[in-house]
Protein backbone atom coordinates (compact mmCIF):
# COMPACT_ATOMS: atom_id res chain seq x y z
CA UNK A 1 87.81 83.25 101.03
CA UNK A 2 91.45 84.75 101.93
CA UNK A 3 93.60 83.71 105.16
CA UNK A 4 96.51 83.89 106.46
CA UNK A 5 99.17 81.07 106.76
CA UNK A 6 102.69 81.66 108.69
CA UNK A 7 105.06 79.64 106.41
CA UNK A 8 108.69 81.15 108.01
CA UNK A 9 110.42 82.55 111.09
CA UNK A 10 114.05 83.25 111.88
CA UNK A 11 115.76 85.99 113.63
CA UNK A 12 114.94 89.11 110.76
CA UNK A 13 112.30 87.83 109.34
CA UNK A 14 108.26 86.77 109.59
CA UNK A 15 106.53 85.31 106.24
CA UNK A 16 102.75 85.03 105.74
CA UNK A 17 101.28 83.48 103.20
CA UNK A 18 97.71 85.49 101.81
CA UNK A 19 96.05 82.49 100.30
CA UNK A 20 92.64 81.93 98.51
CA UNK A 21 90.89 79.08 99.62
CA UNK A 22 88.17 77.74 97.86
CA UNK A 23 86.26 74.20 97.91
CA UNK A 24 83.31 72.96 96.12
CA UNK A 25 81.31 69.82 95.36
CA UNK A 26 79.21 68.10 92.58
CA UNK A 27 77.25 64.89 93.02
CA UNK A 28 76.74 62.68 90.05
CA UNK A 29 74.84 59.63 90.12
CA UNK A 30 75.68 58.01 93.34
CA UNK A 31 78.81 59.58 93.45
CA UNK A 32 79.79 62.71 95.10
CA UNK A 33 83.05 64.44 93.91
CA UNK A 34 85.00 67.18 96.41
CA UNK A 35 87.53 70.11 95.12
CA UNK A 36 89.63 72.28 96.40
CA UNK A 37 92.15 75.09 95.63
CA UNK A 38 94.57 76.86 97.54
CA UNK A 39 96.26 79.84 95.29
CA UNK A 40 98.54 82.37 97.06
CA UNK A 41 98.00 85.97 96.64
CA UNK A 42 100.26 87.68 98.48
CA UNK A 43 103.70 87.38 101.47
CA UNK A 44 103.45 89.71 103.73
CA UNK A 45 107.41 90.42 105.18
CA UNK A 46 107.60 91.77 108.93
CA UNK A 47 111.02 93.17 110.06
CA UNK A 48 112.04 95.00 113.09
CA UNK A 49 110.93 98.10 111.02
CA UNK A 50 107.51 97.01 110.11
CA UNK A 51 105.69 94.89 107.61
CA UNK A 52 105.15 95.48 104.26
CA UNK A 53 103.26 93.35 101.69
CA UNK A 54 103.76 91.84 98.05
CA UNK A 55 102.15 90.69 95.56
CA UNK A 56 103.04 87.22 93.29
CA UNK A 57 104.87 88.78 90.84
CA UNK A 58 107.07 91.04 93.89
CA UNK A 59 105.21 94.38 93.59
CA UNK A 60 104.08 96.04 96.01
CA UNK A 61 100.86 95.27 97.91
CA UNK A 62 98.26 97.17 99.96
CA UNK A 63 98.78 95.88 103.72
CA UNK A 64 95.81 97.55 104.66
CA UNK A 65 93.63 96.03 102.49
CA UNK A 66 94.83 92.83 103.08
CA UNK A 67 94.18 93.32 107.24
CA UNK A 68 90.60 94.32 106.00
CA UNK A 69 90.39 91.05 103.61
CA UNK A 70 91.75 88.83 105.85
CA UNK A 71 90.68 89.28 110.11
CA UNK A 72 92.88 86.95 111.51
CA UNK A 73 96.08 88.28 109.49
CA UNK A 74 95.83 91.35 112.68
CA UNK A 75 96.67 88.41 115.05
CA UNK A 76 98.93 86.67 112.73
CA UNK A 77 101.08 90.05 112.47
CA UNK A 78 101.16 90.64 116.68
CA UNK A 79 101.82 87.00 117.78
């Protein structure tokens, strides 16, 4: 699962955070054992002049893909 994290505002700038969320869990015995991971996949940048997306290693990603991947990065973009 992908979502979308705000993680910085000032006066130029928006950053989101694309993450990948997973959790699992495994029962032994009597025991039950919970795991997570949260791995980032992408910053989206929005400017006055738009937004525009990246990838971990700074090239550039497809914003439209990500909006597809990700429903609540739409509201996280306009808010």
């Amino acid at each position: 699962m992908l979502r979308a994290r705000q993680i910085g505002v000032d006066s130029r700038h928006r950053l989101i955070f694309i993450e990948s969320v997973d959790s699992w869990c495994a029962a032994t015995g009597a025991a039950m054992r919970l795991f997570g991971r949260i791995e980032p996949v992408a910053v989206v940048v929005c400017t006055a002049n738009g937004s525009y997306a990246l990838d971990m290693d700074a090239n550039p990603a497809n914003l439209d893909q990500l909006r597809k991947s990700v429903p609540e990065l739409d509201d996280t973009l306009t808010a």
